[in-house]
C-alpha atoms as a PDB file:
ATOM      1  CA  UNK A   1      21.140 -31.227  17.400  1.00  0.00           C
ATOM      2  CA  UNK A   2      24.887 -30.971  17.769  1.00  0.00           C
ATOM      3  CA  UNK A   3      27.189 -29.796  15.182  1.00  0.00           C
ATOM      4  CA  UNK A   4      31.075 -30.255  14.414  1.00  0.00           C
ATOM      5  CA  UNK A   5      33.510 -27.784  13.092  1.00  0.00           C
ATOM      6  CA  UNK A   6      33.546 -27.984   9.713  1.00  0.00           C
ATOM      7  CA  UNK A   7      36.419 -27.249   7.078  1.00  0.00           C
ATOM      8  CA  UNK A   8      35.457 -25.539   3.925  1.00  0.00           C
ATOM      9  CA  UNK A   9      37.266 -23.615   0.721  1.00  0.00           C
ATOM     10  CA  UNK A  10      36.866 -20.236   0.078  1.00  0.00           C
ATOM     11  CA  UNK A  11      35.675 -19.972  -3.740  1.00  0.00           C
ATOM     12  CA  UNK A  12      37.414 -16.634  -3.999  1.00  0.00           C
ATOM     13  CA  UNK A  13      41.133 -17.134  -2.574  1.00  0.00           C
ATOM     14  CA  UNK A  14      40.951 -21.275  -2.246  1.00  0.00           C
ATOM     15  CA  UNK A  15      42.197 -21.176   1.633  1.00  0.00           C
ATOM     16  CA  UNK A  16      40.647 -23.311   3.418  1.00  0.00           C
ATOM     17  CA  UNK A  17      38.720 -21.940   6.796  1.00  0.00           C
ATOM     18  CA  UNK A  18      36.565 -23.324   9.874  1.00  0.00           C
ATOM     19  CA  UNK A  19      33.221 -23.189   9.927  1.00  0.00           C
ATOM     20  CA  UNK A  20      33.048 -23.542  13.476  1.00  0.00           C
ATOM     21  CA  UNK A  21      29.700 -24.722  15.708  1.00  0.00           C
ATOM     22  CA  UNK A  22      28.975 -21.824  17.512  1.00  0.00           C
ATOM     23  CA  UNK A  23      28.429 -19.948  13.849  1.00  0.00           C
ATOM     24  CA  UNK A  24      26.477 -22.760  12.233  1.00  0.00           C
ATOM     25  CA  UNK A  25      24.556 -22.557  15.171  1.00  0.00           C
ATOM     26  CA  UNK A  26      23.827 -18.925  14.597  1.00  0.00           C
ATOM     27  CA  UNK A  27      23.325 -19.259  10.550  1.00  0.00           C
ATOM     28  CA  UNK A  28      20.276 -21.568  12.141  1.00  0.00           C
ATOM     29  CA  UNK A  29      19.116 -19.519  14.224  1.00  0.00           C
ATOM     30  CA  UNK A  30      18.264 -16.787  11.572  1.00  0.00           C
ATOM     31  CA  UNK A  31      17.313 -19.440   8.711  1.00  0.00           C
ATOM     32  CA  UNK A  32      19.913 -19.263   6.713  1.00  0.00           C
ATOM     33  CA  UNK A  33      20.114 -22.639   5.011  1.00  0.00           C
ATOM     34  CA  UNK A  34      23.441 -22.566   2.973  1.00  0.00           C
ATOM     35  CA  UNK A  35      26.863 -22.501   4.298  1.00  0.00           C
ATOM     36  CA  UNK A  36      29.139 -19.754   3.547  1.00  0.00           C
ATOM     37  CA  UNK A  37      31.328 -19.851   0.391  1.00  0.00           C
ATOM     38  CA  UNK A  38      34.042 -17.418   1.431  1.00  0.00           C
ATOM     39  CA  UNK A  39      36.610 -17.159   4.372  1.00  0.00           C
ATOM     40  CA  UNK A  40      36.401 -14.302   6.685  1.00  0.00           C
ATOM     41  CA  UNK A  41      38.819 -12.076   5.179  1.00  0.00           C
ATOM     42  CA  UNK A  42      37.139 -12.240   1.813  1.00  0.00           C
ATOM     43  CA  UNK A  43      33.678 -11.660   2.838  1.00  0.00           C
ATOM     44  CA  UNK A  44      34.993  -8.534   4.547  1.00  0.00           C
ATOM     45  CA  UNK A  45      36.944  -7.933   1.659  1.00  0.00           C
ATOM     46  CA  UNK A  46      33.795  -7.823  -0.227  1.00  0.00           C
ATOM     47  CA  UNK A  47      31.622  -5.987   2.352  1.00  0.00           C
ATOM     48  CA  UNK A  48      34.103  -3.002   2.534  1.00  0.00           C
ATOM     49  CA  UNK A  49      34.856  -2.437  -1.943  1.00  0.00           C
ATOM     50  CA  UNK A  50      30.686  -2.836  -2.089  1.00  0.00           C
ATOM     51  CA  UNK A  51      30.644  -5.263  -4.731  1.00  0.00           C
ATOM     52  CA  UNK A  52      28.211  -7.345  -3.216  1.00  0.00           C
ATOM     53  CA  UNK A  53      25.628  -4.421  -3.789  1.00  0.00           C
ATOM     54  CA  UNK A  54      25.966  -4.317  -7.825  1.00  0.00           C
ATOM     55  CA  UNK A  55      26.357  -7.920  -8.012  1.00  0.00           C
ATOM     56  CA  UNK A  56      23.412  -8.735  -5.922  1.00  0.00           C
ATOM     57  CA  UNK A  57      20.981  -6.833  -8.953  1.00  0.00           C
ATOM     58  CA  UNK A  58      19.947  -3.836  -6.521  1.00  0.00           C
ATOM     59  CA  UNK A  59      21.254  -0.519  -5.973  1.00  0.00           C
ATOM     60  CA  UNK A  60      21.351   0.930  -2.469  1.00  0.00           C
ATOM     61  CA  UNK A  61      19.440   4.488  -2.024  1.00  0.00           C
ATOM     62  CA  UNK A  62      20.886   4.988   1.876  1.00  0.00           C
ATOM     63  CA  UNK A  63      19.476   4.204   5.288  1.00  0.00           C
ATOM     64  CA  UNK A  64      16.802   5.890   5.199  1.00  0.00           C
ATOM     65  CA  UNK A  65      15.076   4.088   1.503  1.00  0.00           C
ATOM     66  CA  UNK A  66      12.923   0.571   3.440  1.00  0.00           C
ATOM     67  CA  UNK A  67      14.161  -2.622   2.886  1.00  0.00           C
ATOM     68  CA  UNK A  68      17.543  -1.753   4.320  1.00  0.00           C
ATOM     69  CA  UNK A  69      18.368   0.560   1.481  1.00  0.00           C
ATOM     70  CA  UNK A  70      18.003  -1.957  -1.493  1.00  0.00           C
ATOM     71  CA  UNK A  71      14.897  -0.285  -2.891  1.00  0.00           C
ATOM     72  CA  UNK A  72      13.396   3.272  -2.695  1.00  0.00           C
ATOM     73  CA  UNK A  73      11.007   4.246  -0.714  1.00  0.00           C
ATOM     74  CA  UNK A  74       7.232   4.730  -1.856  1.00  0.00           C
ATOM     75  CA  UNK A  75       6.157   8.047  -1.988  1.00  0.00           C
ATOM     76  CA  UNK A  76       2.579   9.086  -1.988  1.00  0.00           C
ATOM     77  CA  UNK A  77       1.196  12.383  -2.490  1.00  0.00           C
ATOM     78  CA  UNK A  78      -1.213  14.181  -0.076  1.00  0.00           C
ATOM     79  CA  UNK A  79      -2.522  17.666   1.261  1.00  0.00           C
ATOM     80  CA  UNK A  80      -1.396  18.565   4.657  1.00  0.00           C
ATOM     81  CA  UNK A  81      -4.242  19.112   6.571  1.00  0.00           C
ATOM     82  CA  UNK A  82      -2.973  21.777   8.278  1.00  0.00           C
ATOM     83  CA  UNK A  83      -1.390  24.291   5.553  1.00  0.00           C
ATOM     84  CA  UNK A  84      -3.347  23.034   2.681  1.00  0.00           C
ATOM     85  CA  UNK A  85       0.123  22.595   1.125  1.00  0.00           C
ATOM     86  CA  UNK A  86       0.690  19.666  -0.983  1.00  0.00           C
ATOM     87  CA  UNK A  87       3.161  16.952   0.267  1.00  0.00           C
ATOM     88  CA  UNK A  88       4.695  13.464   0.224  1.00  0.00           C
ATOM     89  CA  UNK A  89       3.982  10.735   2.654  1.00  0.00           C
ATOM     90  CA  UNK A  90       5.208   7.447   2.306  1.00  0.00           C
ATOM     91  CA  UNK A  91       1.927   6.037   3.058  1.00  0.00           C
ATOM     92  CA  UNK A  92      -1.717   6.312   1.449  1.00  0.00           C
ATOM     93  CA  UNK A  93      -3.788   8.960   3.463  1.00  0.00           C
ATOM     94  CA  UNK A  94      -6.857   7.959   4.524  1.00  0.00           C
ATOM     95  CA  UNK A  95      -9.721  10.575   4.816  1.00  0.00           C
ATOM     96  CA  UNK A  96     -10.140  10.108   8.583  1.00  0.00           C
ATOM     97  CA  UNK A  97      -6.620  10.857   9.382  1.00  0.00           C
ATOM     98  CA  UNK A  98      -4.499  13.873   9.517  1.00  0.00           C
ATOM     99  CA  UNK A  99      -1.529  14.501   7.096  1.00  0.00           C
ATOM    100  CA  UNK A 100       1.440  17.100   7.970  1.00  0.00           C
ATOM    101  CA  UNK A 101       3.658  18.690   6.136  1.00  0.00           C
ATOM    102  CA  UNK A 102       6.972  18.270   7.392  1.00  0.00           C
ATOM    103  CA  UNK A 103       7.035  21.907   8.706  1.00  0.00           C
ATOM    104  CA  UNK A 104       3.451  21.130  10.735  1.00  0.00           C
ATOM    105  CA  UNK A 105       4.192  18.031  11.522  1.00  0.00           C
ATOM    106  CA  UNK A 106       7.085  19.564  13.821  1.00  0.00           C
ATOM    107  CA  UNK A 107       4.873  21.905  15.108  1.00  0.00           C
ATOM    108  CA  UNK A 108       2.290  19.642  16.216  1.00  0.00           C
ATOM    109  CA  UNK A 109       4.978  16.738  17.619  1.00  0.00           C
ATOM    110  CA  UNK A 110       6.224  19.822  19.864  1.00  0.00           C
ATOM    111  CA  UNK A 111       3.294  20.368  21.430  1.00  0.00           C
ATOM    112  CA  UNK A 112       2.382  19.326  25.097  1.00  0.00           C
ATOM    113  CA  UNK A 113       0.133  16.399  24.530  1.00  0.00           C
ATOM    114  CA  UNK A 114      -3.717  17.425  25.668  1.00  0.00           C
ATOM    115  CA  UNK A 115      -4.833  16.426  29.427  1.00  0.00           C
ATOM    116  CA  UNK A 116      -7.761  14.230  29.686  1.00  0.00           C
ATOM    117  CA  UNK A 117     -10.209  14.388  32.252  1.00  0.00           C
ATOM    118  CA  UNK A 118      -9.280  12.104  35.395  1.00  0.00           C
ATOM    119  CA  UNK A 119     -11.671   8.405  34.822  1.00  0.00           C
ATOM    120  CA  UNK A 120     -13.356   7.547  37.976  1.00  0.00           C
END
């Protein structure tokens, strides 16, 4: 399928800029169906103040929260099976696997993994 350059307006300033080939071919590539709505300097524009955060209706909790930071991460509590000490994991344990504390979890991550017997 070949594409054509395309001239749009920028709903925000009114200027008119290229939609060029070579970026409609990569809007395809990642499914994005609709074309964009604002030049290049004003969706920077917006990137950089973070407006397009609160108006999107989420509120980003950092890097580290899943879903790229829109939502916070799931905690779950369990008992390290180390320590005993109670702790957060932000999956559900399951009774035939080990939890860790962050403190053991270091601990056991440091260690040199175990040898197994050569398989003849």
């Amino acid at each position: 399928m070949s594409t054509a350059d395309r001239i749009l307006v920028c709903r925000e300033c009114g200027a008119r800029f290229t939609f060029t080939a070579g970026e409609q071919a990569f809007f395809a590539s990642r499914g994005l169906l609709n074309q964009p709505s604002r030049c290049p300097p004003c969706r920077n524009a917006r990137k950089a103040s973070g407006d397009c955060e609160s108006s999107a209706g989420y509120v980003p909790y950092g890097p580290a929260a899943s879903f790229g930071g829109r939502i916070p991460r799931q905690m779950h509590p369990a008992t390290c099976t180390t320590c005993g000490q109670m702790t957060e994991v932000p999956f559900i344990a399951q009774d035939d696997r080990p939890v860790f504390c962050s403190e053991c979890y270091g601990d056991v991550r440091d260690e040199p993994p175990q040898s197994s017997p050569p398989t003849r």
